[in-house]
C-alpha atoms as a PDB file:
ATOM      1  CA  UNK A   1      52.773 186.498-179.396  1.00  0.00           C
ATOM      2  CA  UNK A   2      53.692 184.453-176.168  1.00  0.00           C
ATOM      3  CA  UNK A   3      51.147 182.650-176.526  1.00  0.00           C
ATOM      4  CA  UNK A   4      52.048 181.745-180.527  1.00  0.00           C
ATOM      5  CA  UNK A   5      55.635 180.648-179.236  1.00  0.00           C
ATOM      6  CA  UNK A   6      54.093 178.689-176.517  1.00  0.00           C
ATOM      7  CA  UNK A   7      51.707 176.700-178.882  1.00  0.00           C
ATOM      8  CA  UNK A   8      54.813 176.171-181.487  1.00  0.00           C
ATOM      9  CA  UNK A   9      57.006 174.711-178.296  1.00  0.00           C
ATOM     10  CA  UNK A  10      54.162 172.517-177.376  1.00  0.00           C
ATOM     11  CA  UNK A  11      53.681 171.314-180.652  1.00  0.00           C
ATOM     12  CA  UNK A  12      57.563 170.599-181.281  1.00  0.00           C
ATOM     13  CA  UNK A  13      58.360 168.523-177.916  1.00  0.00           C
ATOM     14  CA  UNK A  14      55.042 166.119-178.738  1.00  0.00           C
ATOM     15  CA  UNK A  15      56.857 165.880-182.345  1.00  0.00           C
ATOM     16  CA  UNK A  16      59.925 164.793-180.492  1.00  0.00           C
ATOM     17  CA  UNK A  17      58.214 162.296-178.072  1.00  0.00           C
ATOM     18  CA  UNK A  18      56.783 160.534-181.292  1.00  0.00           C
ATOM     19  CA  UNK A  19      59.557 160.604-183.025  1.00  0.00           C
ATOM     20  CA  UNK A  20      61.757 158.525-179.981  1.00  0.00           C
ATOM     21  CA  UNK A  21      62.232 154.334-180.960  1.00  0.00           C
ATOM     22  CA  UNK A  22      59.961 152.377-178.754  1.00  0.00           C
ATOM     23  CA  UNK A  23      61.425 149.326-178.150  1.00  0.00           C
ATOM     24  CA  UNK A  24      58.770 146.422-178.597  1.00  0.00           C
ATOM     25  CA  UNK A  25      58.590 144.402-175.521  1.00  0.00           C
ATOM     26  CA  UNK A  26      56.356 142.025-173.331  1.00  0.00           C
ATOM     27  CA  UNK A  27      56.465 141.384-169.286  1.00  0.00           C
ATOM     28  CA  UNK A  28      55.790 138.329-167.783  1.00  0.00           C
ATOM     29  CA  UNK A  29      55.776 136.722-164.306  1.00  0.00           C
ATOM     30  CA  UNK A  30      57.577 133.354-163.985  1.00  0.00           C
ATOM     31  CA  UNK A  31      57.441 130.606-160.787  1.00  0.00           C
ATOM     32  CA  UNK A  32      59.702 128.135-159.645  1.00  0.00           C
ATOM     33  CA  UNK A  33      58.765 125.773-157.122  1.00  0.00           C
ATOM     34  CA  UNK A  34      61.009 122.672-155.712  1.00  0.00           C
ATOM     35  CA  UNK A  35      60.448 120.379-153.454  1.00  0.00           C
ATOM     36  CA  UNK A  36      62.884 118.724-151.108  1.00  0.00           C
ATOM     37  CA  UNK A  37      62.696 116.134-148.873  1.00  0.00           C
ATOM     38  CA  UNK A  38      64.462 117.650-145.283  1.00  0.00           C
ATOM     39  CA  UNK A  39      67.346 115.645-144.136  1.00  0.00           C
ATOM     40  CA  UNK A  40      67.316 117.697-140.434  1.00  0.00           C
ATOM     41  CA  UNK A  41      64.972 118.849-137.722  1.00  0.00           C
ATOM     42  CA  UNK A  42      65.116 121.803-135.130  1.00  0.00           C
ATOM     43  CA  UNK A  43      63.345 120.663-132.231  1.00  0.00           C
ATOM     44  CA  UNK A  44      62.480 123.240-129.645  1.00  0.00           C
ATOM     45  CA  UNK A  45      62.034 122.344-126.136  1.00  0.00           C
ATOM     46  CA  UNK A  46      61.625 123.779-122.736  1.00  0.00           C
ATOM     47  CA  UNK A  47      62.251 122.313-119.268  1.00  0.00           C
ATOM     48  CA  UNK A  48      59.671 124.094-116.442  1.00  0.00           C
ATOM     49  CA  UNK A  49      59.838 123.664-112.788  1.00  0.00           C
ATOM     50  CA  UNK A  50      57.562 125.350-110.225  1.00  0.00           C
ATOM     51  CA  UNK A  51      57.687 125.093-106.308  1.00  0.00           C
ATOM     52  CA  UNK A  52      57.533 127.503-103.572  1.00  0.00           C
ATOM     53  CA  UNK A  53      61.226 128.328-103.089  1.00  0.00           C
ATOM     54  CA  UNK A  54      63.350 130.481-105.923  1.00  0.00           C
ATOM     55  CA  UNK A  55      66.449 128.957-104.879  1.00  0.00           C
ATOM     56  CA  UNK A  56      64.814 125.593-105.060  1.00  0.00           C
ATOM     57  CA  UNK A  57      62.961 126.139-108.205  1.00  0.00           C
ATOM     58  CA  UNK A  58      66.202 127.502-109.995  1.00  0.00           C
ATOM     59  CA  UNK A  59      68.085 124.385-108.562  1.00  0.00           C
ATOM     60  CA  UNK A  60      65.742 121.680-109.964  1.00  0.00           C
ATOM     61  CA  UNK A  61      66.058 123.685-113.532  1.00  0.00           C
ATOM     62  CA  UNK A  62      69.246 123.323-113.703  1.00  0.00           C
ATOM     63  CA  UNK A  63      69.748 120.115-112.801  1.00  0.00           C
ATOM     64  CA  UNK A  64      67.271 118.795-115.568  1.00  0.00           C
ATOM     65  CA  UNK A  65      68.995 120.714-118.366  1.00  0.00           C
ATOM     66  CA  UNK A  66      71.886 119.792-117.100  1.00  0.00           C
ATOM     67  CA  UNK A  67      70.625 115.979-117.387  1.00  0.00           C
ATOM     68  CA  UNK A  68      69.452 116.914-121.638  1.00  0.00           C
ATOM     69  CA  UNK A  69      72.306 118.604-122.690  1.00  0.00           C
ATOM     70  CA  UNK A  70      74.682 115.388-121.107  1.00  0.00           C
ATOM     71  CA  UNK A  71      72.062 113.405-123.276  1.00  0.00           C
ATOM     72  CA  UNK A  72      71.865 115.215-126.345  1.00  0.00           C
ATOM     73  CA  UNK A  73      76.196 114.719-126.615  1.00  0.00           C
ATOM     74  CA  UNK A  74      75.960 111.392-125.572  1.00  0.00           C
ATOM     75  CA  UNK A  75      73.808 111.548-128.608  1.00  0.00           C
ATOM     76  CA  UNK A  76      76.286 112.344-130.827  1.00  0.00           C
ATOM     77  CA  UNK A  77      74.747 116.114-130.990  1.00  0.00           C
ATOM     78  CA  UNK A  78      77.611 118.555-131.429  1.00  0.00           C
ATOM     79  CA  UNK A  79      77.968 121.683-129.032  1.00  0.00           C
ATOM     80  CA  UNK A  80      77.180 124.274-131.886  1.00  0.00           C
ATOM     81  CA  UNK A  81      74.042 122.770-132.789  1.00  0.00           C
ATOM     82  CA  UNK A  82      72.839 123.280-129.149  1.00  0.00           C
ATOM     83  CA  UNK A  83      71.691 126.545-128.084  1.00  0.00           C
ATOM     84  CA  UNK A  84      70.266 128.168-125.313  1.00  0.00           C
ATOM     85  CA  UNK A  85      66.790 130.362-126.393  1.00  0.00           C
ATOM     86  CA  UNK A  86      65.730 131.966-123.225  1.00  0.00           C
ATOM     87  CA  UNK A  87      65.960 131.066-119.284  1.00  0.00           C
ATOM     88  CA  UNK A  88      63.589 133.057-116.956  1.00  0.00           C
ATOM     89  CA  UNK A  89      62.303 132.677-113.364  1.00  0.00           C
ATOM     90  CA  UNK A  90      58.989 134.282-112.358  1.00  0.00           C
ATOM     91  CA  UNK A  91      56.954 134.968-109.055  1.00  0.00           C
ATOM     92  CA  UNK A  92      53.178 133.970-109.900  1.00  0.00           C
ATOM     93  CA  UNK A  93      50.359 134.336-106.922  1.00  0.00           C
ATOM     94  CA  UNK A  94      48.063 131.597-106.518  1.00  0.00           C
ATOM     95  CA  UNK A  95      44.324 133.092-106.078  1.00  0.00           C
ATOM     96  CA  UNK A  96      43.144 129.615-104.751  1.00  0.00           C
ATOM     97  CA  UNK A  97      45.588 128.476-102.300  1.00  0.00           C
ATOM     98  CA  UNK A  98      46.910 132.615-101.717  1.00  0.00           C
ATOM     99  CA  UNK A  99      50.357 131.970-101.650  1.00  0.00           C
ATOM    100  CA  UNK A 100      52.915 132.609-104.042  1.00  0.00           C
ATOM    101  CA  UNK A 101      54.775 130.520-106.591  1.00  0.00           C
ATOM    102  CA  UNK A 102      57.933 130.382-108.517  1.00  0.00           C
ATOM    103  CA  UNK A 103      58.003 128.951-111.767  1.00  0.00           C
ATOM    104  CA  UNK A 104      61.752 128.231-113.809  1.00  0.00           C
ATOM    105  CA  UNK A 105      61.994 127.964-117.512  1.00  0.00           C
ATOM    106  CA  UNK A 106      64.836 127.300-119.959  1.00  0.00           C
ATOM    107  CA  UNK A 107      64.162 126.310-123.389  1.00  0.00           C
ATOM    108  CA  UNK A 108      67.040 125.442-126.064  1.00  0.00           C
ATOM    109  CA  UNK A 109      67.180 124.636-129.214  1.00  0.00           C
ATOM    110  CA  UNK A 110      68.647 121.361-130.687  1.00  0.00           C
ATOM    111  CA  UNK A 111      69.685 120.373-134.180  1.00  0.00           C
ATOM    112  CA  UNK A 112      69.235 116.949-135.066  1.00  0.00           C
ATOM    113  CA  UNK A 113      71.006 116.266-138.273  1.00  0.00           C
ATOM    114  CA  UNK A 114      70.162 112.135-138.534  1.00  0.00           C
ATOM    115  CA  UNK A 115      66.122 111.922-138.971  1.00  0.00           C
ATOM    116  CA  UNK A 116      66.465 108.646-137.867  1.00  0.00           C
ATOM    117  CA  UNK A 117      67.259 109.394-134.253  1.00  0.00           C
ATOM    118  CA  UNK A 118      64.111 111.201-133.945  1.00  0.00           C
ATOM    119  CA  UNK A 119      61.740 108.995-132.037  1.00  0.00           C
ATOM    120  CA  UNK A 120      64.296 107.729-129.877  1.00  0.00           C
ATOM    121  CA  UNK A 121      66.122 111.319-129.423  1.00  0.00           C
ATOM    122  CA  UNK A 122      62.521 112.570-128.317  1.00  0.00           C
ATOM    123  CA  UNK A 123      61.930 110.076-126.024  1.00  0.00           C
ATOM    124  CA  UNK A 124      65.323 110.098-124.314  1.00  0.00           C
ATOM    125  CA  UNK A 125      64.768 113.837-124.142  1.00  0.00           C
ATOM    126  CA  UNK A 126      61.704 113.367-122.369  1.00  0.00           C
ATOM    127  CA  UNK A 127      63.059 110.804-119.696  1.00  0.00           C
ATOM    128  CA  UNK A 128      65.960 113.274-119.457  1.00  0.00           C
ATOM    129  CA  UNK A 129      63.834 115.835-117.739  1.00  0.00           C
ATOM    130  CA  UNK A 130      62.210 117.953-121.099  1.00  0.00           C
ATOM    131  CA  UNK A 131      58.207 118.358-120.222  1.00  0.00           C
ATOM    132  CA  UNK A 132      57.828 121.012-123.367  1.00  0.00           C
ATOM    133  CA  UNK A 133      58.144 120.425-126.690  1.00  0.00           C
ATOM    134  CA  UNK A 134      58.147 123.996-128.502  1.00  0.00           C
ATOM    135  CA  UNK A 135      58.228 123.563-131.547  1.00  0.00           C
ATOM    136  CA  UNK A 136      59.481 120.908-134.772  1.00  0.00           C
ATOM    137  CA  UNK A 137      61.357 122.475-137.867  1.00  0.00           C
ATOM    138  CA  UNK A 138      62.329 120.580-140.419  1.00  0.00           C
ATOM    139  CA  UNK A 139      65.427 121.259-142.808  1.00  0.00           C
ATOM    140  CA  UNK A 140      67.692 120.741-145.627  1.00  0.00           C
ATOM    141  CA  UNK A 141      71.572 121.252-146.068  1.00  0.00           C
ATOM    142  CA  UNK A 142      71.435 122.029-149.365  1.00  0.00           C
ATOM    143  CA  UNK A 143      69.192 125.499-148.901  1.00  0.00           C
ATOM    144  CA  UNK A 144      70.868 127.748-150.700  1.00  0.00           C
ATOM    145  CA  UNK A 145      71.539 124.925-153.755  1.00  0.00           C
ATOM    146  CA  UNK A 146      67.869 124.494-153.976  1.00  0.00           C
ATOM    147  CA  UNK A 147      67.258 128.406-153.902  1.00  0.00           C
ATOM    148  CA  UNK A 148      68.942 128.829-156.830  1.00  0.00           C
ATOM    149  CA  UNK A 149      67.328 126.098-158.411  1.00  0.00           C
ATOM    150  CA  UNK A 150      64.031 127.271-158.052  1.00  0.00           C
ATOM    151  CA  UNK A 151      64.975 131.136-159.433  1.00  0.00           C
ATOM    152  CA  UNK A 152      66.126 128.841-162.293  1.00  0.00           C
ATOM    153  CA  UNK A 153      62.871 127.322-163.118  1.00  0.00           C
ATOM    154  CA  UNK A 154      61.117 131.079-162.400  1.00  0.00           C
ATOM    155  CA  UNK A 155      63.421 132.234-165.092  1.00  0.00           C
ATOM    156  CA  UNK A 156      62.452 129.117-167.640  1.00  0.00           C
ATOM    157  CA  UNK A 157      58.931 129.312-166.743  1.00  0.00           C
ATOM    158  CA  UNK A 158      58.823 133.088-167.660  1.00  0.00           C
ATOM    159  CA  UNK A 159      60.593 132.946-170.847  1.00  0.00           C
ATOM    160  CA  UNK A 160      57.834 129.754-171.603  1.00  0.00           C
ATOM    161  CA  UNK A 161      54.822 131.860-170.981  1.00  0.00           C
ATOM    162  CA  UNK A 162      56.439 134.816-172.910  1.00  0.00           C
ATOM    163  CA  UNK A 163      57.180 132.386-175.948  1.00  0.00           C
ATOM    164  CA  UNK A 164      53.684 131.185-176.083  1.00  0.00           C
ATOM    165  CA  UNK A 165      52.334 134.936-175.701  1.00  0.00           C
ATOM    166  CA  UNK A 166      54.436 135.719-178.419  1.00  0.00           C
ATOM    167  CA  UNK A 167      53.946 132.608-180.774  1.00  0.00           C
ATOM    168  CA  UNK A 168      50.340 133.443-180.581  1.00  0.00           C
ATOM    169  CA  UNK A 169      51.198 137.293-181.940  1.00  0.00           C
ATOM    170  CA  UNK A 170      53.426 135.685-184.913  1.00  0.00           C
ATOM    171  CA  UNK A 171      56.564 137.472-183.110  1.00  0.00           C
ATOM    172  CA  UNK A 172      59.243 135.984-181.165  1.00  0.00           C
ATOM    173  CA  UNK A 173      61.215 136.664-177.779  1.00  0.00           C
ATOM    174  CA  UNK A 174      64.404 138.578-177.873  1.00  0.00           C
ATOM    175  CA  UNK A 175      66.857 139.019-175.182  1.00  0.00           C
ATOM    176  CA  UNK A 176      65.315 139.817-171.516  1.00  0.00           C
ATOM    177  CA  UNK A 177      65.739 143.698-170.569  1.00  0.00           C
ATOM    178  CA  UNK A 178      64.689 143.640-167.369  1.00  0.00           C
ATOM    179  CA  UNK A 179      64.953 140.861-164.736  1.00  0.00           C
ATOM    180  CA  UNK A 180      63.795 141.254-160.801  1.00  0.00           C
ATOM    181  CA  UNK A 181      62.872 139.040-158.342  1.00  0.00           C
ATOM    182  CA  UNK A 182      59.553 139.568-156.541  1.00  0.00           C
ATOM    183  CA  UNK A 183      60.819 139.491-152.825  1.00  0.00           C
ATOM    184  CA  UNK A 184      62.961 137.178-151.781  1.00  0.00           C
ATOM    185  CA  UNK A 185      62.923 133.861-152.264  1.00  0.00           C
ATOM    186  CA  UNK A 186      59.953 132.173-149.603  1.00  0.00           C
ATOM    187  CA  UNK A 187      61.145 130.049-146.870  1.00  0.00           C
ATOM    188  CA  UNK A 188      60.281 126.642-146.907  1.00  0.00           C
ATOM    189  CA  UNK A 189      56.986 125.053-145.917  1.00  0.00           C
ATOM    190  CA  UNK A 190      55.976 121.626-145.241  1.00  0.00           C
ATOM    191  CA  UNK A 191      53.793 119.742-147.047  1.00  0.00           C
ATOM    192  CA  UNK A 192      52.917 116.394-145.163  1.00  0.00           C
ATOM    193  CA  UNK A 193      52.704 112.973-147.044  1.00  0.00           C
ATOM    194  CA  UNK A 194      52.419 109.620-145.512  1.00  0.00           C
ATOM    195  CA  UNK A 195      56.093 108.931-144.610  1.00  0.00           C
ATOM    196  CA  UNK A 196      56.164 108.420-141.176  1.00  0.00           C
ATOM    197  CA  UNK A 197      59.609 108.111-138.621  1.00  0.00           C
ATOM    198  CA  UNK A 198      58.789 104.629-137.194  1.00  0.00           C
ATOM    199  CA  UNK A 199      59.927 103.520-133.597  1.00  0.00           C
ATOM    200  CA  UNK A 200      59.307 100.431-131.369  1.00  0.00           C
ATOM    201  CA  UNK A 201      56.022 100.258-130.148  1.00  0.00           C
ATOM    202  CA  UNK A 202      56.532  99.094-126.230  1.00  0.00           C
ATOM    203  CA  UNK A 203      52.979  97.849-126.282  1.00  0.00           C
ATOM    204  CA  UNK A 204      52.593  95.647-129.121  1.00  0.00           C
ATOM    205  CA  UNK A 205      56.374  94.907-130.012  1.00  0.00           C
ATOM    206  CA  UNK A 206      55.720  96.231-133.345  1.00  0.00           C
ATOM    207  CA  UNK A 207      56.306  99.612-135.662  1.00  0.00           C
ATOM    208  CA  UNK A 208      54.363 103.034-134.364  1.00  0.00           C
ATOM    209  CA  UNK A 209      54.358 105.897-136.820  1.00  0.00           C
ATOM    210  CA  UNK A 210      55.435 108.657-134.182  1.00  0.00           C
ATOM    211  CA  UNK A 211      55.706 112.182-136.907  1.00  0.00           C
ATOM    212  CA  UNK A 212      55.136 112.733-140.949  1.00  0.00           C
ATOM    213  CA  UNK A 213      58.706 114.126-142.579  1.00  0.00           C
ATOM    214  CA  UNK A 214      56.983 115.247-145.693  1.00  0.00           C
ATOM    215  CA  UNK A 215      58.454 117.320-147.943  1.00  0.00           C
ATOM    216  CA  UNK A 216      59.324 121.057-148.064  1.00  0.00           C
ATOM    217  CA  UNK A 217      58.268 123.195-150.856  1.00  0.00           C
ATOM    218  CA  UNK A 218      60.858 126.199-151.748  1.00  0.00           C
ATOM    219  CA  UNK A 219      59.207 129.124-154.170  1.00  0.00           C
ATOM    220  CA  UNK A 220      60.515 131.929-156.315  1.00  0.00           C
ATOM    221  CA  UNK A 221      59.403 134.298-158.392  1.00  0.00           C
ATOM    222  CA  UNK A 222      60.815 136.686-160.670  1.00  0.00           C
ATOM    223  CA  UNK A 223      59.298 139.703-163.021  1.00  0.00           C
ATOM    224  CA  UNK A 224      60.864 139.828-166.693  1.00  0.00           C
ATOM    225  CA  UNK A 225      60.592 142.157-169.566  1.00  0.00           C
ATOM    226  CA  UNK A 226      61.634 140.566-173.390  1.00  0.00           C
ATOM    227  CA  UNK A 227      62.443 142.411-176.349  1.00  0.00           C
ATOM    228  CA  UNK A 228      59.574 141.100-178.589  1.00  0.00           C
ATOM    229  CA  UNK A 229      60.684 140.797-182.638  1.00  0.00           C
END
């Protein structure tokens, strides 16, 4: 008998299952790349000193970032986009000459918001006291504008692709039911082209190409789920 009642129950939920609306849909991925042509750079450098004495070695650090950061506001570079990364002194031995060694650093990072500073800000840096150069990031102000431009063209080239999916079925795309964004959208990457920052060229008096701005390329992608009619 239980197992009569059991078979019955079975048989009246799978009923119920098939009897539930399934709404008629299709999923598609959709990209949206942009690409932007920076208008700043983050350059990262580092001043290091090394010499037997701490006191001395600490002294002479100082001294040359004091010398960059007078430069980079006589620059025109504003306080806030100057900023101290790290500053460390360390005792190294010397397995050669078996005596000890001190070595300073101090790196900081500077925002230069005129590109067309750049060979002569990196020079000036140089003859400032700067013997590292970290690192070169290039930027845009308008970010977050061109973010939400590319999630724009993920969200047309999704409903394109499901369009032509559904053409090709003889059915048509409804309203989207689901939307979400795979990740966030990626940071920007380079991509080099042959625009180069020019400066004077001491030896020959004429233009050298010194670094390649290129462009930065900002992706998005988003997951969305049609009603198909």
């Amino acid at each position: 008998m239980k197992k009569i009642i059991l078979l019955v129950t079975a048989f009246i939920g799978m009923n119920s299952l098939q009897a539930q609306e399934i709404t008629p849909s299709i999923a598609v991925v959709g990209e949206g790349v942009v690409r932007v042509t920076p208008d700043q750079v983050l350059i990262k450098v580092r001043v290091e000193s090394e010499g037997s004495s701490a006191q001395q070695v600490k002294s002479d650090n100082d001294k040359a970032i004091d010398k960059v950061l007078k430069y980079t506001k006589s620059m025109g570079v504003k306080e806030g986009d100057v900023k101290t990364e790290y500053v460390n002194l360390n005792k190294n031995y010397d397995y050669q000459t078996k005596e000890y060694k001190y070595v300073a650093n101090q790196s900081i990072s500077i925002l230069l918001k005129d590109l067309n500073k750049y060979s002569e800000f990196t020079e000036g840096l140089l003859n400032a006291g700067i013997n590292r150069i970290d690192g070169v990031t290039f930027k845009s102000t308008e970010i977050e504008t061109h973010n939400s431009k590319a999630r724009m063209e993920a969200i047309k080239d999704a409903k394109k692709k499901a369009e032509e999916y559904a053409s090709a079925l003889g059915q048509s795309v409804g309203k989207a039911l689901t939307i979400s964004e795979t990740g966030s959208v990626s940071a920007p990457q380079p991509i080099y082209r042959m625009e180069m920052m020019k400066s004077a060229d001491s030896s020959g008096g004429g233009d050298m190409e010194t670094i390649a701005v290129g462009e930065m390329v900002i992706e998005a992608k988003v997951n969305v789920t049609f009603h198909l009619k």
